[in-house]
N, C-alpha and C. Protein backbone atom coordinates (compact mmCIF):
# COMPACT_ATOMS: atom_id res chain seq x y z
N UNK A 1 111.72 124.06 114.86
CA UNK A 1 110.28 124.25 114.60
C UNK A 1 109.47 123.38 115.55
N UNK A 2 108.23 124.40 116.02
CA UNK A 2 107.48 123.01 117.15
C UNK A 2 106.74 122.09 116.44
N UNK A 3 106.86 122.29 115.34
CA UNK A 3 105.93 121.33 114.35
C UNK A 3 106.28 119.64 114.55
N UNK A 4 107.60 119.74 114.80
CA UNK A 4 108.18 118.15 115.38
C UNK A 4 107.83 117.47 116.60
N UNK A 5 106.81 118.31 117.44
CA UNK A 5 106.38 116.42 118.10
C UNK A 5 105.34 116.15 118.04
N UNK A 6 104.69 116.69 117.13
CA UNK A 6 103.51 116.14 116.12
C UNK A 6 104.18 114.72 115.25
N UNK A 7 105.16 114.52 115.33
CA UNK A 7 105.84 113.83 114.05
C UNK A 7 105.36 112.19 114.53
N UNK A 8 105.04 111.34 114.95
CA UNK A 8 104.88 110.08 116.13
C UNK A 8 103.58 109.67 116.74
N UNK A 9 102.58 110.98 116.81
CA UNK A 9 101.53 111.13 117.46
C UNK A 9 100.87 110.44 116.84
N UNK A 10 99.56 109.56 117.53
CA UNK A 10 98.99 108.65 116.84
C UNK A 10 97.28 108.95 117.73
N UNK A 11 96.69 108.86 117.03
CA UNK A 11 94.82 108.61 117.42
C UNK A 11 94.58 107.20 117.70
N UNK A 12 94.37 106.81 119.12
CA UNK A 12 93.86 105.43 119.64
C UNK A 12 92.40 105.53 119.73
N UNK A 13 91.47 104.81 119.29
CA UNK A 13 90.22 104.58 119.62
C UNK A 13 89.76 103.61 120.79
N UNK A 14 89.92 104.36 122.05
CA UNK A 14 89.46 103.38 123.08
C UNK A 14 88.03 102.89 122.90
N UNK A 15 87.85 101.55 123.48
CA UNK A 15 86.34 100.85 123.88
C UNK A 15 85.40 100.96 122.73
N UNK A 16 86.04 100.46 121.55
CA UNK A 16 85.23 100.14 120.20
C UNK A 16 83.61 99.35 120.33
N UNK A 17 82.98 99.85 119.90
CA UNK A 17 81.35 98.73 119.70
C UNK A 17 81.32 98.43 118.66
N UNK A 18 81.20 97.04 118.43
CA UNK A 18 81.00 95.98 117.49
C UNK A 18 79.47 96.13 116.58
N UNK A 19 79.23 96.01 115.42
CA UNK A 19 78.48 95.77 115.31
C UNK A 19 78.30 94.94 113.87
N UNK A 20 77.69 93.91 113.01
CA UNK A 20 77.96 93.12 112.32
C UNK A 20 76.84 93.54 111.19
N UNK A 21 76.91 93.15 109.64
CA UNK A 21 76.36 93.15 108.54
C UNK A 21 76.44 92.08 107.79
N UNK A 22 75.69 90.63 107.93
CA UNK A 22 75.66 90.05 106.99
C UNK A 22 74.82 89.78 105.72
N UNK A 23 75.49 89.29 104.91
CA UNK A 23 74.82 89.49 103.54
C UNK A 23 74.31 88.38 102.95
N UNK A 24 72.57 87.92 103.57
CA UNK A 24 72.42 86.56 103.27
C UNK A 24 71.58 86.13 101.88
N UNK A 25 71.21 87.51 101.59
CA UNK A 25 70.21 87.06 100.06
C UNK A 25 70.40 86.42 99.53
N UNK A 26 71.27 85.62 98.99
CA UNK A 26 72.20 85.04 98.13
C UNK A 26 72.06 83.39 98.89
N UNK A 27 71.75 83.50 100.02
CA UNK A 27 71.83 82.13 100.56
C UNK A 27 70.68 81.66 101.43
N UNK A 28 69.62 82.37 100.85
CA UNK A 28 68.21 82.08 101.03
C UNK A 28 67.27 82.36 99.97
N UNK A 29 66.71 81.64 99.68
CA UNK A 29 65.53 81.56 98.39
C UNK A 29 63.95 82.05 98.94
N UNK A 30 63.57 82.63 99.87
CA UNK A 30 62.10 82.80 99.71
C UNK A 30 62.03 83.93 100.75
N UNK A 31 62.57 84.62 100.11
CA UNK A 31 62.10 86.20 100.81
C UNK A 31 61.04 86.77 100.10
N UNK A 32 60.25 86.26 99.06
CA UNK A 32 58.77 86.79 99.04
C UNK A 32 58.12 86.42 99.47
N UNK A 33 58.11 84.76 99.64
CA UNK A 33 57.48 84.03 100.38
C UNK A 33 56.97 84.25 101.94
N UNK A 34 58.39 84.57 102.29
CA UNK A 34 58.20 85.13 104.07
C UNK A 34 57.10 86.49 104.01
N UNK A 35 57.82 87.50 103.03
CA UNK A 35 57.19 88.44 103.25
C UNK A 35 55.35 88.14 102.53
N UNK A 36 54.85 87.45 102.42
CA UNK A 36 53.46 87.19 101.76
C UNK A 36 53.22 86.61 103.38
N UNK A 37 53.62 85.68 103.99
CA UNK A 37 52.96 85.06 105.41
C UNK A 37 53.01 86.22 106.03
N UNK A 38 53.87 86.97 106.00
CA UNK A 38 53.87 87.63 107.11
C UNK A 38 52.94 88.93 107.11
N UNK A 39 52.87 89.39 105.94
CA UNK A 39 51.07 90.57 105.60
C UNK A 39 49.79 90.04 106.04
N UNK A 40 50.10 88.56 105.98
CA UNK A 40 48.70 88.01 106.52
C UNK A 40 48.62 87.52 107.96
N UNK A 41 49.96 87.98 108.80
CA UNK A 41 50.40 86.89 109.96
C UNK A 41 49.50 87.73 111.09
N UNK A 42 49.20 86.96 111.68
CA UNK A 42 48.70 87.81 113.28
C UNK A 42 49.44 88.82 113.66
N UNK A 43 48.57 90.19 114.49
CA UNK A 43 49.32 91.20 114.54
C UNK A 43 49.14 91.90 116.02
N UNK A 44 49.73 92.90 116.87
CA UNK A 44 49.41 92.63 118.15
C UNK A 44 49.08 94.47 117.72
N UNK A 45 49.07 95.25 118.82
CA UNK A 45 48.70 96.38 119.30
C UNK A 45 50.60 97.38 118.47
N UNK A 46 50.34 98.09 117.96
CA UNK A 46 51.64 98.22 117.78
C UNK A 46 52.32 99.51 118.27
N UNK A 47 53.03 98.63 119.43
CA UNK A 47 53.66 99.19 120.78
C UNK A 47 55.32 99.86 120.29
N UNK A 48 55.38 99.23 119.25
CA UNK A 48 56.88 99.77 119.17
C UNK A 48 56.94 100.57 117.86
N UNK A 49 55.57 100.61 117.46
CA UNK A 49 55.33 101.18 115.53
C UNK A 49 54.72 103.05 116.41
N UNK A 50 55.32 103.44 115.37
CA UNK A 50 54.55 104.98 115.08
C UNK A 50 54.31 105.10 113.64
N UNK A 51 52.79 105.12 113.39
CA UNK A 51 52.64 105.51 112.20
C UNK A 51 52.13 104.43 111.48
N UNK A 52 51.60 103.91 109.99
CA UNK A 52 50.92 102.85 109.16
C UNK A 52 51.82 101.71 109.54
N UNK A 53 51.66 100.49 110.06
CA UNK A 53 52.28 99.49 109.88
C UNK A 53 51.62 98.42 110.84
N UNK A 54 52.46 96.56 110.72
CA UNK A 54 52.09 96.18 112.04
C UNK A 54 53.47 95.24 112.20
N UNK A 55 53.13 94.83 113.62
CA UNK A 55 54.08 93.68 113.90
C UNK A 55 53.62 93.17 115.10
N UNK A 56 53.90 91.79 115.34
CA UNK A 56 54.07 91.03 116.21
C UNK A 56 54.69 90.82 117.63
N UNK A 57 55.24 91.81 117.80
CA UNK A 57 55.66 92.25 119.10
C UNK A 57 54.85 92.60 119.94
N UNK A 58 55.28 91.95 121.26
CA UNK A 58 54.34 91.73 122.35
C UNK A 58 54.96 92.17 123.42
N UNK A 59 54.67 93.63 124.35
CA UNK A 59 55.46 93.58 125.43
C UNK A 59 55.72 93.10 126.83
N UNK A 60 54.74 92.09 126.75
CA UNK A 60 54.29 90.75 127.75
C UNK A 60 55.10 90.04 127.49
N UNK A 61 55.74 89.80 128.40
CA UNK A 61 56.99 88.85 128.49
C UNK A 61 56.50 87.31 128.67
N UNK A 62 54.91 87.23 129.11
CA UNK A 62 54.52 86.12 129.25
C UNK A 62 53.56 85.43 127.78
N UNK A 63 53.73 86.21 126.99
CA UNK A 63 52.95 86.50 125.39
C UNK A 63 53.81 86.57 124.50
N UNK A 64 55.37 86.08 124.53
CA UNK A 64 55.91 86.50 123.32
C UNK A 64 55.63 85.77 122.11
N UNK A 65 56.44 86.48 121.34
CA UNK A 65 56.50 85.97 120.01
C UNK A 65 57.50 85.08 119.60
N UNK A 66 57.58 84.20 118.60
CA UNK A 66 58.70 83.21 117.97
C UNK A 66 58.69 83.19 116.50
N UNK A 67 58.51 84.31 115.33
CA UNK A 67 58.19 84.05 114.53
C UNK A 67 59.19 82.85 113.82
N UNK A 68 60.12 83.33 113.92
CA UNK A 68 61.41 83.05 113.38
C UNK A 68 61.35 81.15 113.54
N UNK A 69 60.67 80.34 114.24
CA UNK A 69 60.36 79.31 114.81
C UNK A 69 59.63 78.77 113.51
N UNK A 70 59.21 79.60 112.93
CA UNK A 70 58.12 79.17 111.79
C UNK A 70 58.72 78.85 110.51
N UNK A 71 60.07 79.38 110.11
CA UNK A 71 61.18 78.93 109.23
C UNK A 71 62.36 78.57 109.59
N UNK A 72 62.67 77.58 109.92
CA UNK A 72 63.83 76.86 110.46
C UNK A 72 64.58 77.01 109.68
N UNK A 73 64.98 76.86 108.62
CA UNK A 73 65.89 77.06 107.60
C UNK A 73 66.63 78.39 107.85
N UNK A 74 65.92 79.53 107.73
CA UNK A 74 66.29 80.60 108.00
C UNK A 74 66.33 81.03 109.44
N UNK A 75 66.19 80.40 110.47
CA UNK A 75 66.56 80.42 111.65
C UNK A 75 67.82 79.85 112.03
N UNK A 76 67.99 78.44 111.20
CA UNK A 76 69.39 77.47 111.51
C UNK A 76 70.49 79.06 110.77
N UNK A 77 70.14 79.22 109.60
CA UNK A 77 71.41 80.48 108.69
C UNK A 77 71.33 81.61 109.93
N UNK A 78 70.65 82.20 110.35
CA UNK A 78 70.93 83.02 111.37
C UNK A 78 71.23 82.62 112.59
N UNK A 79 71.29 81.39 113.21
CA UNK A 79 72.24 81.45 114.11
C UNK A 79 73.55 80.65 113.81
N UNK A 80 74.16 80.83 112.61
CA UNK A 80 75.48 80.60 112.24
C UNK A 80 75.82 81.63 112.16
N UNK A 81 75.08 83.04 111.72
CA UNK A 81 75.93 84.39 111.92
C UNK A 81 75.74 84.83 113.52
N UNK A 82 75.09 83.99 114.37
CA UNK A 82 75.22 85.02 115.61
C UNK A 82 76.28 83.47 116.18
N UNK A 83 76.44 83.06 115.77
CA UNK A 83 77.67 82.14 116.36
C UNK A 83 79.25 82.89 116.09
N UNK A 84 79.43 83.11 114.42
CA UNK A 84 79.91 83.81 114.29
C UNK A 84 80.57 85.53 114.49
N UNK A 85 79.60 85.87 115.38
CA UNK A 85 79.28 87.28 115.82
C UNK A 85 79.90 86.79 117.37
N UNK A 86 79.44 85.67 117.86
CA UNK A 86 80.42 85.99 119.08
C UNK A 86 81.42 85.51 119.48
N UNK A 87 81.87 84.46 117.93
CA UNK A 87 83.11 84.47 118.21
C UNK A 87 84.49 85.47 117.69
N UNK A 88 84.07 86.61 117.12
CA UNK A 88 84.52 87.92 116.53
C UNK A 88 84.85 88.49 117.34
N UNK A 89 83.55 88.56 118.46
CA UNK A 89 84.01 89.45 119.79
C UNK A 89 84.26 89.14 121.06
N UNK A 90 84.52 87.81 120.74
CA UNK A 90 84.95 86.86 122.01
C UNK A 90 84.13 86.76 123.42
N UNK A 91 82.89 86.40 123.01
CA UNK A 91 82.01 86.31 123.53
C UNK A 91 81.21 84.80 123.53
N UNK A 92 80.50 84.17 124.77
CA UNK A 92 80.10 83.45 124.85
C UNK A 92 79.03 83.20 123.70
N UNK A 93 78.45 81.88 123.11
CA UNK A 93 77.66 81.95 122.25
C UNK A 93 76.11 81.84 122.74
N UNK A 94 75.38 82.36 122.18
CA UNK A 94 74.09 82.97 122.95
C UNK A 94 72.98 81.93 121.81
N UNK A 95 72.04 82.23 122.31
CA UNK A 95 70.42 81.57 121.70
C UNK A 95 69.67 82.64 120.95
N UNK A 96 68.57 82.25 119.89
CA UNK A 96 67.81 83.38 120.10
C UNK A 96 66.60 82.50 120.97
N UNK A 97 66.23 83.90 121.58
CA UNK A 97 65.03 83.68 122.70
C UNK A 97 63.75 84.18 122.56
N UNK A 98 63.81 85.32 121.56
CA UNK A 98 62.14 85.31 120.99
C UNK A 98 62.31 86.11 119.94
N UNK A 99 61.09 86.04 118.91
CA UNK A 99 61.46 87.19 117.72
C UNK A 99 60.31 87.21 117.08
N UNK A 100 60.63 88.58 116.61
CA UNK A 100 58.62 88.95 116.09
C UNK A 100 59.28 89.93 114.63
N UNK A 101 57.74 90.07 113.74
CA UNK A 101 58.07 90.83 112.72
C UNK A 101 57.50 92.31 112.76
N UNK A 102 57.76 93.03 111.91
CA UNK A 102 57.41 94.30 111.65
C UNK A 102 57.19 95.09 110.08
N UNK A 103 56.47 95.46 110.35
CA UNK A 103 56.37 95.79 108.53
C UNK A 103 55.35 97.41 108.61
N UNK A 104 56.20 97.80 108.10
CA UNK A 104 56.20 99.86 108.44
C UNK A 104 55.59 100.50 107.09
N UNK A 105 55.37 101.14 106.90
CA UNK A 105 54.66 101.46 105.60
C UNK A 105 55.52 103.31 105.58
N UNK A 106 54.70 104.19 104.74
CA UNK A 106 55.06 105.30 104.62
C UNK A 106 54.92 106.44 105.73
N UNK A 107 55.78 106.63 106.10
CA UNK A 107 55.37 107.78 107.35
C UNK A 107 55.79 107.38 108.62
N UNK A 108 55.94 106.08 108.75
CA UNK A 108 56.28 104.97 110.39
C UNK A 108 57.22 105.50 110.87
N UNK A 109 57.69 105.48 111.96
CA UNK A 109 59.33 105.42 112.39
C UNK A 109 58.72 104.31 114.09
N UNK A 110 60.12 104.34 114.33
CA UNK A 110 60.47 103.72 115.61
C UNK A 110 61.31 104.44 116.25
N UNK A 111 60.92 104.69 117.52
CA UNK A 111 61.53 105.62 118.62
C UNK A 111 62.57 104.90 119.16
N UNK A 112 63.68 106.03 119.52
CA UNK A 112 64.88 105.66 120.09
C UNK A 112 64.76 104.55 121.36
N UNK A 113 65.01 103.13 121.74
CA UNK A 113 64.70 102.35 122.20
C UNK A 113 65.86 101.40 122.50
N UNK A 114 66.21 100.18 123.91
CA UNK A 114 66.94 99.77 123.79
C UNK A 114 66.01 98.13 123.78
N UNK A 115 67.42 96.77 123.72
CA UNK A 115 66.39 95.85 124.18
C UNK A 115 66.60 95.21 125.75
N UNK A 116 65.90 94.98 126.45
CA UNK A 116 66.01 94.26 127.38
C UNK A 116 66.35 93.06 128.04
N UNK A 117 66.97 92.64 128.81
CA UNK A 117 67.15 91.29 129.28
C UNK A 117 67.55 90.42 127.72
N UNK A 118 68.64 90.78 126.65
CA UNK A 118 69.17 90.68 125.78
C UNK A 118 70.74 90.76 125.78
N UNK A 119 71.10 89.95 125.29
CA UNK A 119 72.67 89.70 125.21
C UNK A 119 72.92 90.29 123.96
N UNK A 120 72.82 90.37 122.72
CA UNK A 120 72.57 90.88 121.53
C UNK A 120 71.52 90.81 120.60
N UNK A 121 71.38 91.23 119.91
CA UNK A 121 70.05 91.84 119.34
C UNK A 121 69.66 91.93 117.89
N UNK A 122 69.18 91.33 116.72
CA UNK A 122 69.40 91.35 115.18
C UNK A 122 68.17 91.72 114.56
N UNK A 123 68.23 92.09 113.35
CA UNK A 123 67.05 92.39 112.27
C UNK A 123 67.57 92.05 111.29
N UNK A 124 66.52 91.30 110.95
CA UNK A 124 66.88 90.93 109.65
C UNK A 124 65.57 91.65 108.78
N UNK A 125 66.23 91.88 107.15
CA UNK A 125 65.81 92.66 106.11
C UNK A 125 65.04 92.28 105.27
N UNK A 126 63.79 91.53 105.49
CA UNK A 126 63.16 90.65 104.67
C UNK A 126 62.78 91.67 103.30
N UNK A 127 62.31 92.30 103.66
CA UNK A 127 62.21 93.68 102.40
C UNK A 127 62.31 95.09 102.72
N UNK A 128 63.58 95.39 101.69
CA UNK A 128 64.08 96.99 101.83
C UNK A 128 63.75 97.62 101.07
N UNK A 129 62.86 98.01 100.45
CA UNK A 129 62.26 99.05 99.30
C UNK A 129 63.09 100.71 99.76
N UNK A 130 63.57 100.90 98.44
CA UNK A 130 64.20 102.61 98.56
C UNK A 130 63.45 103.52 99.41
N UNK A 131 64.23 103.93 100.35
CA UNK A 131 63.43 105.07 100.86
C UNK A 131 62.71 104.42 102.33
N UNK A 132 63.36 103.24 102.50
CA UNK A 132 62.81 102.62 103.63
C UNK A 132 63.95 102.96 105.07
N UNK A 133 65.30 103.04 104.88
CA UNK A 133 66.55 103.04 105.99
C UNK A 133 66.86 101.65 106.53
N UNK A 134 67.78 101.89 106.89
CA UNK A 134 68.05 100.51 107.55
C UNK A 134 67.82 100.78 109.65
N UNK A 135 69.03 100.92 110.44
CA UNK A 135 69.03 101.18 111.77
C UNK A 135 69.88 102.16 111.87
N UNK A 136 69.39 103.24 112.89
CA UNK A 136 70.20 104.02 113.09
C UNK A 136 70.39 103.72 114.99
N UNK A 137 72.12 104.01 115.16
CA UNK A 137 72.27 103.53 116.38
C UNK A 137 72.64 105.14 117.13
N UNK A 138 72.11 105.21 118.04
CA UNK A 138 72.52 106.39 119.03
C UNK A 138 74.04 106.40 119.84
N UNK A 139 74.94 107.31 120.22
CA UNK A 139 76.18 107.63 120.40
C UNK A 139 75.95 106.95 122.09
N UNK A 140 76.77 106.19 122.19
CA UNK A 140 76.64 105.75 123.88
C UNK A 140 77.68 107.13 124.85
N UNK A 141 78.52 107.34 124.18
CA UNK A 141 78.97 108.49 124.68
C UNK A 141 78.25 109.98 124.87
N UNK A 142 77.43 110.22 124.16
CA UNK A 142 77.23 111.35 124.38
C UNK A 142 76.98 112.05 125.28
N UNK A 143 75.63 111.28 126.66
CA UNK A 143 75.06 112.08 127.67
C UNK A 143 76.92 111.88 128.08
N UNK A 144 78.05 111.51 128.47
CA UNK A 144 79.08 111.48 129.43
C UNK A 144 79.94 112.23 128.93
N UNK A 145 79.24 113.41 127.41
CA UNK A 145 80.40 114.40 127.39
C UNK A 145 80.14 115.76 128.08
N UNK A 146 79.89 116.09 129.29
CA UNK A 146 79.55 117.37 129.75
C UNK A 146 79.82 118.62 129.96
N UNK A 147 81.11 118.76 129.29
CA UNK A 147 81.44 120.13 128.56
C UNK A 147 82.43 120.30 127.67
N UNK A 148 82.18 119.17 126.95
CA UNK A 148 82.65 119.59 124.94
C UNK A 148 82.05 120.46 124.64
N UNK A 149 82.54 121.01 123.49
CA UNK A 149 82.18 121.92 122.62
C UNK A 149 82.69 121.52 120.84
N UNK A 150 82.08 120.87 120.92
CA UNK A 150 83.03 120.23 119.19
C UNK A 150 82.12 121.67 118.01
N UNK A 151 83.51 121.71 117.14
CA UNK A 151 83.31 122.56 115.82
C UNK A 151 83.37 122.26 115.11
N UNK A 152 83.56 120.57 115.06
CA UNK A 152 82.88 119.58 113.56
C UNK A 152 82.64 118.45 114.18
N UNK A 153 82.15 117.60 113.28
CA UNK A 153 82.12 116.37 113.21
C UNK A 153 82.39 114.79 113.15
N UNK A 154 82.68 114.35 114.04
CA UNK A 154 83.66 113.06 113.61
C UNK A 154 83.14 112.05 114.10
N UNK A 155 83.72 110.75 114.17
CA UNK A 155 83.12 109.21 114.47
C UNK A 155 82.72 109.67 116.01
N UNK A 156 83.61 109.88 116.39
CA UNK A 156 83.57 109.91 118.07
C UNK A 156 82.37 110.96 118.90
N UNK A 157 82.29 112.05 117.63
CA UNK A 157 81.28 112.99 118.81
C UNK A 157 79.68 112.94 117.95
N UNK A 158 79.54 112.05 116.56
CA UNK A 158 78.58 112.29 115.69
C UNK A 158 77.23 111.74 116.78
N UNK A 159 76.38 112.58 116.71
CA UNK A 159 75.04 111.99 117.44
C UNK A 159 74.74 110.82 117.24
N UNK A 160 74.22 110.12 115.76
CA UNK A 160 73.88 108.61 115.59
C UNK A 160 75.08 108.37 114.41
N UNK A 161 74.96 106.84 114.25
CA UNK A 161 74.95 106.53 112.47
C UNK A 161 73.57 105.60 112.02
N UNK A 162 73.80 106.00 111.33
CA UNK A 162 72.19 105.35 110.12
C UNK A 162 73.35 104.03 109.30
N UNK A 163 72.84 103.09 109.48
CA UNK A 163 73.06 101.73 108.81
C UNK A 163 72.47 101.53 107.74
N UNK A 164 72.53 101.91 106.49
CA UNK A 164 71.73 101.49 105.88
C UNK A 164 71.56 100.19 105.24
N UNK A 165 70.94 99.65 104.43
CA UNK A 165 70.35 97.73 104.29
C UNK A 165 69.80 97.88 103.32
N UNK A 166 69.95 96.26 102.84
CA UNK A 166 69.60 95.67 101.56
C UNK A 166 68.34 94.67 102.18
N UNK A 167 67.86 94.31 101.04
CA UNK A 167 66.94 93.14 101.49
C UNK A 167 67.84 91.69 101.48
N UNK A 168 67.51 91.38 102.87
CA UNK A 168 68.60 90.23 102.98
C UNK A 168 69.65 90.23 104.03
N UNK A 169 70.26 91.59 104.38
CA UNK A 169 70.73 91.96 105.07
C UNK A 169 70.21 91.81 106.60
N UNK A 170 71.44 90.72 107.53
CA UNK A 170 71.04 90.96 108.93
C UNK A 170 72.38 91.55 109.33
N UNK A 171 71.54 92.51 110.96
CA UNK A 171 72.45 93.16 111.33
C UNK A 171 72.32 92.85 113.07
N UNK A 172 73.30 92.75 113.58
CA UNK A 172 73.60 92.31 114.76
C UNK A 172 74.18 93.22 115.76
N UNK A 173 73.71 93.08 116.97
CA UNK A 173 74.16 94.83 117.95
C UNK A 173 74.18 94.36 119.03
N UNK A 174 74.76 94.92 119.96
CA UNK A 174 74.09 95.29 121.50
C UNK A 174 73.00 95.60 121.67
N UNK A 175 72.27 94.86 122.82
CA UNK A 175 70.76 95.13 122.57
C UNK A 175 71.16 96.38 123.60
N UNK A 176 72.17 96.33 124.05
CA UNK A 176 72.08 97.89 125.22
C UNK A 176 72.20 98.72 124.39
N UNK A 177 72.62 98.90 123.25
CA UNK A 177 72.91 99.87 122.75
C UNK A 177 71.81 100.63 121.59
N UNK A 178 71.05 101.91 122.09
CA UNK A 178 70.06 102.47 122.02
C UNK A 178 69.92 102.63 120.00
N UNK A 179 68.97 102.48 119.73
CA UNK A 179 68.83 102.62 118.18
C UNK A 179 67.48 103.03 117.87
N UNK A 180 66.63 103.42 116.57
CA UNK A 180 65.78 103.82 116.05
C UNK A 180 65.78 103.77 114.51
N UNK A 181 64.38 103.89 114.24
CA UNK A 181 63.92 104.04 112.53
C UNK A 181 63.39 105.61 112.03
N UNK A 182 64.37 106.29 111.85
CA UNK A 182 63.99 106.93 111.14
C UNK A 182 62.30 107.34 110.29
N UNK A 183 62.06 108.02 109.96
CA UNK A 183 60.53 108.79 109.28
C UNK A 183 60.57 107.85 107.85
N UNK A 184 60.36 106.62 107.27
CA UNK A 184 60.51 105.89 106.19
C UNK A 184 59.59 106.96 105.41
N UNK A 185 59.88 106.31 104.04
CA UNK A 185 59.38 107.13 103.00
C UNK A 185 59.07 105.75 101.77
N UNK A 186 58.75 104.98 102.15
CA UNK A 186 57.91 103.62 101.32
C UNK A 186 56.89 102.99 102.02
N UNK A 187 56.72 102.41 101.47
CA UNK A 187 55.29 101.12 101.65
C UNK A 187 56.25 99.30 101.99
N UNK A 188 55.83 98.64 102.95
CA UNK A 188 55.99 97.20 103.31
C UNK A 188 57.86 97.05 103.43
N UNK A 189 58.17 98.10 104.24
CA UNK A 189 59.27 97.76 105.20
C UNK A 189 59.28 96.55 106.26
N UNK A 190 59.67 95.52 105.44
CA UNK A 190 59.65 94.40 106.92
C UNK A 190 60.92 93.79 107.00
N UNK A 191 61.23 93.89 108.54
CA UNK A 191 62.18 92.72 108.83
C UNK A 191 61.22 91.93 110.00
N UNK A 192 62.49 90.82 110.58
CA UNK A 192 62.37 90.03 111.49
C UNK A 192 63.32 90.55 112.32
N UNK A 193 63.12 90.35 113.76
CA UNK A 193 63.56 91.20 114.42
C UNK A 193 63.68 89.99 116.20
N UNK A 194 65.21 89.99 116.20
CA UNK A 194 65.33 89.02 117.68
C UNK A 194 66.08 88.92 118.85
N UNK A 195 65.99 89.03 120.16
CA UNK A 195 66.84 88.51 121.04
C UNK A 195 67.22 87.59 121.09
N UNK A 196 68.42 87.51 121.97
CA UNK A 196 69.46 86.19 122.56
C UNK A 196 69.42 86.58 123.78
N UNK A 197 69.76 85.07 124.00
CA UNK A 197 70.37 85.05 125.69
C UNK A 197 71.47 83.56 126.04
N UNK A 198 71.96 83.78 127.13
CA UNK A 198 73.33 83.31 127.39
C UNK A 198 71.73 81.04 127.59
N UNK A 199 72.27 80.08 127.33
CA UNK A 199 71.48 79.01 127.23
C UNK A 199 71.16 78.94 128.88
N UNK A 200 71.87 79.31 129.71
CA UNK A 200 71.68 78.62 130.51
C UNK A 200 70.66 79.53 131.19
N UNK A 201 70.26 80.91 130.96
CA UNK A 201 69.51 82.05 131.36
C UNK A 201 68.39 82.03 130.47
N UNK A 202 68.14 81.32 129.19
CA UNK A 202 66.56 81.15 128.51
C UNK A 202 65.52 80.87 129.45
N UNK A 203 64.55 81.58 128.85
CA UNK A 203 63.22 81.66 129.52
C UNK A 203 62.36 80.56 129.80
N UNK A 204 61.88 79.98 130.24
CA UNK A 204 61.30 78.55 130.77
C UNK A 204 60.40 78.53 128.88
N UNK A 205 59.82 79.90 129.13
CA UNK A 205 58.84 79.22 127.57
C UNK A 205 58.90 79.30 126.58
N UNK A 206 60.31 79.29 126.22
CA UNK A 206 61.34 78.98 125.37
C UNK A 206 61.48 77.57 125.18
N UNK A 207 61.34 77.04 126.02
CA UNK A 207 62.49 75.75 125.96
C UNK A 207 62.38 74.83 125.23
């Protein structure tokens, strides 16, 4: 029967992308708190929002933002998970180098987007109300399949995945690696939202 050299055959997943979920609610006390400064926090033009919302993002590289600078506590806990994040993937350990907030209301989304001059890339979940999503990441493979024809669905050929999140929840990526927000369907979606970079490549007005 030819059914036997099927018998051995095995599915390798070449050139895996990493991507991390930690679960910090539990080890931070004032996520209403953040989220109350931050409804009232200064707000810029919103360049990366479609739809009711604001945030702090500035696409002046000479104007950024640091929110994250403003709670040390919760800045020191997040960079023990991006310490941890690169030593998972055996990667040099990186800084964060600027970070701004966002807070989306009903109807918002965020367009498919990568980050720039970024070593990796995080959001954190200050508040997830139902119906809000978490990140959805786009297929890096796809434009380089140019004449598949797939007749289902699987990890390898699926267009995105949608991440979904808790409040509390940070999530850690490739900033090369292209992502978006979905059409939300609540009111006061906010995270915090940040780059890294390698220490010795930080930005002078950083320092």
């Amino acid at each position: 029967m030819a059914t036997g050299i099927f018998t051995g055959a095995k599915v390798k997943g070449l050139f895996p992308t990493n991507i991390m979920k930690f679960k910090l609610f539990d080890h931070y006390d004032h996520w209403d708190t953040i989220m109350n400064l931050l409804l009232d926090a200064e707000q810029t033009e919103k360049s990366i929002l479609e739809g009711p919302g604001q945030t702090s993002f500035i696409e002046d590289w000479d104007k950024r933002s640091f929110v994250l600078d403003q709670f040390p506590d919760l800045k020191s806990l997040i960079l023990s998970c991006c310490t941890n994040f690169c030593f998972v993937n055996s990667i040099e350990n990186v800084i964060i180098d600027d970070s701004w907030y966002s807070i989306m209301h009903k109807g918002s989304k965020v367009q498919r987007h990568r980050h720039e001059n970024s070593v990796w890339s995080g959001t954190l979940y200050i508040n997830a109300p139902e119906g809000s999503h978490g990140l959805a990441f786009a297929n890096p493979t796809i434009p380089h399949r140019m004449m598949e024809r797939q007749n289902a669905t699987n990890p390898s050929t699926t267009y995105a995945h949608l991440e979904e999140v808790e409040t509390g929840d940070l999530l850690l990526y490739p900033s090369w690696m292209e992502h978006f927000v979905p059409t939300i369907d609540c009111d006061n979606r906010t995270t915090i939202n940040f780059n890294t970079a390698y220490p010795v490549y930080q930005r002078q007005d950083n320092a």
